[in-house]
N, C-alpha and C. Protein backbone atom coordinates (compact mmCIF):
# COMPACT_ATOMS: atom_id res chain seq x y z
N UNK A 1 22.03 -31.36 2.18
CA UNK A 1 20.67 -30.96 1.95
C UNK A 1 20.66 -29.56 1.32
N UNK A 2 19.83 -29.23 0.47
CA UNK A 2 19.69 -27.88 -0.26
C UNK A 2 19.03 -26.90 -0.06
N UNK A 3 19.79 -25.75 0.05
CA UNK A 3 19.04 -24.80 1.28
C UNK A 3 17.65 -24.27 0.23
N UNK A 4 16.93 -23.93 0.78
CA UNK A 4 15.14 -23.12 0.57
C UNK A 4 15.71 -22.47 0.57
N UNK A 5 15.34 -21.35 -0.71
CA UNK A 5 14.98 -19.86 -0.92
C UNK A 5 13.85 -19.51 -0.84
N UNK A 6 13.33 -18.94 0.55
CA UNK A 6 12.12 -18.56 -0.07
C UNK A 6 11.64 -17.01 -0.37
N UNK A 7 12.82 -16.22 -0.46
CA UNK A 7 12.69 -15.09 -0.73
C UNK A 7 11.35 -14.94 -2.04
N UNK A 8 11.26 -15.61 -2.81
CA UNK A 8 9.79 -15.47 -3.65
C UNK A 8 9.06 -15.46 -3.24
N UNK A 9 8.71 -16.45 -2.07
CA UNK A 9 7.18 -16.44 -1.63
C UNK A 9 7.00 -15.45 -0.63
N UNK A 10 7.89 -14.87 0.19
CA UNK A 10 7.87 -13.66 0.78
C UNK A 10 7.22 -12.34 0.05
N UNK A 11 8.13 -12.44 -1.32
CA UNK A 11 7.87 -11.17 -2.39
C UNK A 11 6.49 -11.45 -2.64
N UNK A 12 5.94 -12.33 -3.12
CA UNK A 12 4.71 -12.91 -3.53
C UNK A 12 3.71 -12.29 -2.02
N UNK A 13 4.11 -12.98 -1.28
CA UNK A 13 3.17 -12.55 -0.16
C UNK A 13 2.80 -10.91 -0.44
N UNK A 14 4.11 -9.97 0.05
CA UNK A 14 4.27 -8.48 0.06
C UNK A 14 3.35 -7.87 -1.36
N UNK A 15 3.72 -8.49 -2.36
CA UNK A 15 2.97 -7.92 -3.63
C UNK A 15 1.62 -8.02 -3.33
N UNK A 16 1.34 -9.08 -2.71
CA UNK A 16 -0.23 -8.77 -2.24
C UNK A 16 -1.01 -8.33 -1.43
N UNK A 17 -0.52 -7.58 -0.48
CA UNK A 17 -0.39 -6.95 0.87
C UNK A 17 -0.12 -5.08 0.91
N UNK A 18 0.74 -5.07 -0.65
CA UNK A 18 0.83 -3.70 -0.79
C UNK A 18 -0.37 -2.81 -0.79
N UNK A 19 -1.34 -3.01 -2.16
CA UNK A 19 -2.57 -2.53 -2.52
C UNK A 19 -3.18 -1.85 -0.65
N UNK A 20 -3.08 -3.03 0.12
CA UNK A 20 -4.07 -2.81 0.83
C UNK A 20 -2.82 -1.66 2.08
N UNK A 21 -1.55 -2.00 1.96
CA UNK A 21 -1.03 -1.20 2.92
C UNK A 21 -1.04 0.05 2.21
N UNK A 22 -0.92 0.64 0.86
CA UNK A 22 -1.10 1.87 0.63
C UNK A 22 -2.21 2.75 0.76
N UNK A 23 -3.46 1.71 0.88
CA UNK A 23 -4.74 2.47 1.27
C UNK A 23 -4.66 2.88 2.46
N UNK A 24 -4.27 1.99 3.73
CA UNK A 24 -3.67 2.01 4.88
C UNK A 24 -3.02 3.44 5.28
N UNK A 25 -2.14 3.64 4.66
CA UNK A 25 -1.13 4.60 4.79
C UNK A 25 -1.94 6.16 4.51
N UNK A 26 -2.38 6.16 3.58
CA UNK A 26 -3.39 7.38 3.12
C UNK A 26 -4.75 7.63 3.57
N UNK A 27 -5.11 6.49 4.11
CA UNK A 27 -6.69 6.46 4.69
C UNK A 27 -7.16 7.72 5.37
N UNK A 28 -6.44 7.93 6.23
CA UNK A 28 -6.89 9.56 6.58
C UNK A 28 -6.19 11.02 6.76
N UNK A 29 -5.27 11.05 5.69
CA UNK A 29 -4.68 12.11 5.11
C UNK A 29 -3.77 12.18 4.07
N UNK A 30 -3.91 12.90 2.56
CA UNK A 30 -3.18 12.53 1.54
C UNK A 30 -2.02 12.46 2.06
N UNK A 31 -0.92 12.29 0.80
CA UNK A 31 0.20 11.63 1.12
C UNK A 31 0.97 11.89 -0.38
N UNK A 32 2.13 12.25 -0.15
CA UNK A 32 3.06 12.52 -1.44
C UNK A 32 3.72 10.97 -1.47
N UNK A 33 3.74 10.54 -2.92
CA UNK A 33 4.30 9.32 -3.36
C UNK A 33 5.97 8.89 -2.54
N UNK A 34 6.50 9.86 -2.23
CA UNK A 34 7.98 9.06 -1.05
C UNK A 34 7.32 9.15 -0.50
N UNK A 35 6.48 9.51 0.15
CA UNK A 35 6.30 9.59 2.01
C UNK A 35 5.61 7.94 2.15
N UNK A 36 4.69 7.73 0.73
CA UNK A 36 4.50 6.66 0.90
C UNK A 36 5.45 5.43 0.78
N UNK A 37 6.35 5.78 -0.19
CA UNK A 37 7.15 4.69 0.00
C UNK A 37 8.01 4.56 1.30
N UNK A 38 8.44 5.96 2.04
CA UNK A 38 9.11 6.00 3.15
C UNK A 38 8.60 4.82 3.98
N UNK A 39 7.06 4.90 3.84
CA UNK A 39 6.36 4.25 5.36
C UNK A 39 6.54 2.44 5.15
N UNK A 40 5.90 2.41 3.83
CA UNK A 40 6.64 1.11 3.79
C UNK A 40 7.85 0.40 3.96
N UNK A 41 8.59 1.39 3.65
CA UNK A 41 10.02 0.76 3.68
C UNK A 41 10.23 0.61 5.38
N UNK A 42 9.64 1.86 5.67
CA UNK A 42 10.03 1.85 7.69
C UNK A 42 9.21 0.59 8.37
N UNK A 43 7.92 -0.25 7.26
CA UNK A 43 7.35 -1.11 7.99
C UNK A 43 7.96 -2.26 7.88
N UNK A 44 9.09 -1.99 6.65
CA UNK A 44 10.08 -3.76 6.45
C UNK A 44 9.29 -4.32 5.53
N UNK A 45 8.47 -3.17 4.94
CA UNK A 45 8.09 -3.92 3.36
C UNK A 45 8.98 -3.39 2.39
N UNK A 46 9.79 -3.97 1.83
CA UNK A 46 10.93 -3.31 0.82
C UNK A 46 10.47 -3.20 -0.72
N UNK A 47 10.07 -2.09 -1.38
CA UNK A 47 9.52 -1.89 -2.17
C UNK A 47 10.32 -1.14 -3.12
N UNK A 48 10.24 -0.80 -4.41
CA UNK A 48 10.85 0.15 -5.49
C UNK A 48 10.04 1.30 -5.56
N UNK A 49 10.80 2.00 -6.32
CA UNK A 49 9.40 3.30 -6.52
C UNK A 49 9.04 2.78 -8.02
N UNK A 50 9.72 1.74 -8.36
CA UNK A 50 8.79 1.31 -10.10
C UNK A 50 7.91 0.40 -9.78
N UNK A 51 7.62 0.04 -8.31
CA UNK A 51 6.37 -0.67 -8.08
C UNK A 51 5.15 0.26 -7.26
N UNK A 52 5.44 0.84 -6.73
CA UNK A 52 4.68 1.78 -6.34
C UNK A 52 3.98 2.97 -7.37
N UNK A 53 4.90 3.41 -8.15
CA UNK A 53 4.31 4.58 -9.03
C UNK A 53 2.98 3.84 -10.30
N UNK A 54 3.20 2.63 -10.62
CA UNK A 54 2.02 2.46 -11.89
C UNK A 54 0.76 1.71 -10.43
N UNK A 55 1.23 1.30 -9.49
CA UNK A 55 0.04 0.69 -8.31
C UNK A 55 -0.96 2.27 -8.12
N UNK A 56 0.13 3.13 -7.95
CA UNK A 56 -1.00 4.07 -7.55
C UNK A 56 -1.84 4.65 -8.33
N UNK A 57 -1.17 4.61 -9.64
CA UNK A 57 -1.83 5.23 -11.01
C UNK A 57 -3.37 4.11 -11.95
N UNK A 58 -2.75 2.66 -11.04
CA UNK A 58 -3.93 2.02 -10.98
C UNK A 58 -4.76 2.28 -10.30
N UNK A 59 -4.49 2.17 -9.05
CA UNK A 59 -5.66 2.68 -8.17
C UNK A 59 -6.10 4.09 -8.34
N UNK A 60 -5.87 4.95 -8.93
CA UNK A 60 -6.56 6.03 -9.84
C UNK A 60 -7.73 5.53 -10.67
N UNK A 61 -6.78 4.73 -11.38
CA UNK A 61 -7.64 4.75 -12.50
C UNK A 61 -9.19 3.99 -12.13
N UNK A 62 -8.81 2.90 -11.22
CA UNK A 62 -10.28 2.20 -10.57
C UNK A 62 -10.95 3.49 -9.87
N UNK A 63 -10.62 4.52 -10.04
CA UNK A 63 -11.66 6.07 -9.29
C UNK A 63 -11.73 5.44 -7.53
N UNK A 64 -10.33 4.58 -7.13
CA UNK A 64 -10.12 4.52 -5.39
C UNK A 64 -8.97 5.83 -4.87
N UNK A 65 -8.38 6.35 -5.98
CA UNK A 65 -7.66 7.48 -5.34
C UNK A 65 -8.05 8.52 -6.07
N UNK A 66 -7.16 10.08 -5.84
CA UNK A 66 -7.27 11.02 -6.70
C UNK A 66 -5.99 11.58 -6.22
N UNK A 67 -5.60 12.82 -6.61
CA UNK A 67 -4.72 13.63 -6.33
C UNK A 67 -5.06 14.75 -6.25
N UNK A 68 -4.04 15.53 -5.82
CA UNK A 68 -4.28 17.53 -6.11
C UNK A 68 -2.82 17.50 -6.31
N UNK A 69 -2.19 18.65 -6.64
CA UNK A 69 -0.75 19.41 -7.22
C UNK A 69 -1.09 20.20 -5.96
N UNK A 70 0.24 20.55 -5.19
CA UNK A 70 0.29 21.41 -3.83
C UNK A 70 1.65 21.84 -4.36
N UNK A 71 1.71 23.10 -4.35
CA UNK A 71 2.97 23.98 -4.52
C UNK A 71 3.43 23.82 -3.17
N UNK A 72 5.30 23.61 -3.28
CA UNK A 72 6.19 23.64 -2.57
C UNK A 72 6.45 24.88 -1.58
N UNK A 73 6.47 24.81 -0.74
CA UNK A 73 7.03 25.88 0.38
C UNK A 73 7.61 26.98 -0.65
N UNK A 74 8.89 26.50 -0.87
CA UNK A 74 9.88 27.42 -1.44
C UNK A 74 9.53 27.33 -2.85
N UNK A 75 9.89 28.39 -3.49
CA UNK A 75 9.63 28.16 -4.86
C UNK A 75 10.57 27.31 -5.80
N UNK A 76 11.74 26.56 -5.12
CA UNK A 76 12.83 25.89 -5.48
C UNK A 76 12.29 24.61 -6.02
N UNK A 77 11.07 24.00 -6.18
CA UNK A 77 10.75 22.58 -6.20
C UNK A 77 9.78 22.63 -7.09
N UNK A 78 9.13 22.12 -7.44
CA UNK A 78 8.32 21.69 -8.63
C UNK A 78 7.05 21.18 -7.68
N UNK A 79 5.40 21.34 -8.13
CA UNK A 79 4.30 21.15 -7.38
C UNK A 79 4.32 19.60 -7.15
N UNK A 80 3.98 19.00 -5.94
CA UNK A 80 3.75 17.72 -5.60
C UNK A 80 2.47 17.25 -5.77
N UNK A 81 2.98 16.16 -5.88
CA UNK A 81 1.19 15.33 -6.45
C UNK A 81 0.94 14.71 -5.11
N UNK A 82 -0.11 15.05 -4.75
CA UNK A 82 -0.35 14.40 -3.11
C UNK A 82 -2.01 13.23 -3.31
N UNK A 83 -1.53 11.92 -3.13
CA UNK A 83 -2.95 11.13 -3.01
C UNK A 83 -3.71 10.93 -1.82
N UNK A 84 -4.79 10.73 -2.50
CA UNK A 84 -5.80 10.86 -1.04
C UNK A 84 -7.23 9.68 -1.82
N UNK A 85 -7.64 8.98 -0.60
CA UNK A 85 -9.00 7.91 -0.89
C UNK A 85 -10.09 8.87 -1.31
N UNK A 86 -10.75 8.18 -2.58
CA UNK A 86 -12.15 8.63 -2.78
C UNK A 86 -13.11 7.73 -1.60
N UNK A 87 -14.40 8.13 -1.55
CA UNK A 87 -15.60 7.43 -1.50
C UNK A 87 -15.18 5.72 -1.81
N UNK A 88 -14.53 5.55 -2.88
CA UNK A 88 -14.79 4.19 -3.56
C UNK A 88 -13.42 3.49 -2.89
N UNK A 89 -12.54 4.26 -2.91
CA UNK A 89 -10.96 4.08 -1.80
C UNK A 89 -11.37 3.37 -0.37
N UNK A 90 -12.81 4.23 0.07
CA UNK A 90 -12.74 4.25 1.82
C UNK A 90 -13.49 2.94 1.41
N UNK A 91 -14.66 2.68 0.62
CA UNK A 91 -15.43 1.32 0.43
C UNK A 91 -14.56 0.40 0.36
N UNK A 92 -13.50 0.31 -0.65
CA UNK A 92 -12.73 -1.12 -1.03
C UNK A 92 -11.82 -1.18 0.30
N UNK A 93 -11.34 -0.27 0.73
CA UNK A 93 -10.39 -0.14 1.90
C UNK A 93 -11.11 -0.76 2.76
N UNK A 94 -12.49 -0.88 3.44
CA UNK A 94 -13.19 -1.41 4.49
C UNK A 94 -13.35 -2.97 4.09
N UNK A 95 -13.44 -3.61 2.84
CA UNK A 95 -13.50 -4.48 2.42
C UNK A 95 -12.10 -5.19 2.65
N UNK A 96 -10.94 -4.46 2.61
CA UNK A 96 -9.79 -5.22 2.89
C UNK A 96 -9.38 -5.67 4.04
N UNK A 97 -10.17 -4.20 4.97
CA UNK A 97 -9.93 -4.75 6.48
C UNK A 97 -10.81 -5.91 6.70
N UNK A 98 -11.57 -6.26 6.04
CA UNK A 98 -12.65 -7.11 6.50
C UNK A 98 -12.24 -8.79 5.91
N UNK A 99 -11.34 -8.74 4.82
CA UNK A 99 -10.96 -9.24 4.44
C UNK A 99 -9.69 -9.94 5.20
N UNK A 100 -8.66 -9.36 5.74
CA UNK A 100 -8.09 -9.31 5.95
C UNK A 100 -7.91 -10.05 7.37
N UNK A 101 -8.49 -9.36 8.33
CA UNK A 101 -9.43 -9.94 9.58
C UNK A 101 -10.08 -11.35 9.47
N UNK A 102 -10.58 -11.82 8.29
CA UNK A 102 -11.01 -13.15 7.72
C UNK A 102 -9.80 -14.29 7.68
N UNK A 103 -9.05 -13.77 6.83
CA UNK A 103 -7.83 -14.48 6.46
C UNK A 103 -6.84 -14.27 7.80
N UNK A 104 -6.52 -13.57 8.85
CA UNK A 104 -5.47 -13.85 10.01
C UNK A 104 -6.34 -14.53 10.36
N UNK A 105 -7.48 -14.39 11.08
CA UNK A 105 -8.40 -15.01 12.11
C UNK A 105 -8.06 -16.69 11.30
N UNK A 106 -8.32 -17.20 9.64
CA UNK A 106 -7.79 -18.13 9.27
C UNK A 106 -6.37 -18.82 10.27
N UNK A 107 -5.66 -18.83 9.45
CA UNK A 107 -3.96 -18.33 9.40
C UNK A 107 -3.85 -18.63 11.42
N UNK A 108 -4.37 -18.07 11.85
CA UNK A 108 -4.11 -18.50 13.63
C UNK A 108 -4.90 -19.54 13.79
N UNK A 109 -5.94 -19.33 13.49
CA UNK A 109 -6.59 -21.08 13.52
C UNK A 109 -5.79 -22.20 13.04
N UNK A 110 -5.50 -21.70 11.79
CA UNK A 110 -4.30 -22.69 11.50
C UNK A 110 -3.50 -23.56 12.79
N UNK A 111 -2.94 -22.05 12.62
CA UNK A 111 -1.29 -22.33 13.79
C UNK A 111 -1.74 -22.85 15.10
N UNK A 112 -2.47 -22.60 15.75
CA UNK A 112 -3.28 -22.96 17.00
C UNK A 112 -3.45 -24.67 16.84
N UNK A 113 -4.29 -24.80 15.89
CA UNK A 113 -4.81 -26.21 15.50
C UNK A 113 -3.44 -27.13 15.18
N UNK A 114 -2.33 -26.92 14.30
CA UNK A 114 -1.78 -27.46 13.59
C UNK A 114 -0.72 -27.47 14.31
């Protein structure tokens, strides 16, 4: 018999799960681009930083994030770009939880029933 890969539909899942865990992660205090990838990676979502860096620059561009430049402690480092939710961030963000909450509450009905 031929073993299932389903490492795609895993990835597939995660790719769609990110958007809403990076709002997650920043929701109530900016956040420098590793720290965000740190958190994911510590949640066992395994991510690149070439998927993360144009996601966030999208979600810029939809006016759900922004940034500021914060100079480094030491003068050894170059200013960090730190993101943080607009107004329109905290709206779509409430929509995901709500969303989200829709689709498990699904998903256990499922499993319960089935």
């Amino acid at each position: 018999m031929e073993k299932i890969n389903n490492d795609n539909a895993k990835s597939q899942m995660r790719k769609g799960m990110l958007e809403y865990c990076i709002l997650l992660i920043i929701k109530d205090k900016p956040a420098y681009a590793p720290d965000i990838i740190r958190a994911l990676k510590e949640a066992k979502l395994i991510v690149v930083e070439g998927t993360i860096y144009p996601l966030l620059m999208r979600l810029k561009n939809l006016k759900m994030l922004s940034y500021q430049w914060v100079e480094v402690e030491s003068a050894q480092g170059p200013p960090r770009k730190y993101y943080q939710l607009t107004e329109i961030g905290h709206q779509f963000l409430a929509e995901l939880e709500t969303a989200w909450e829709e689709i498990n509450q699904a998903i256990n009905t499922l499993k319960s029933t089935y």
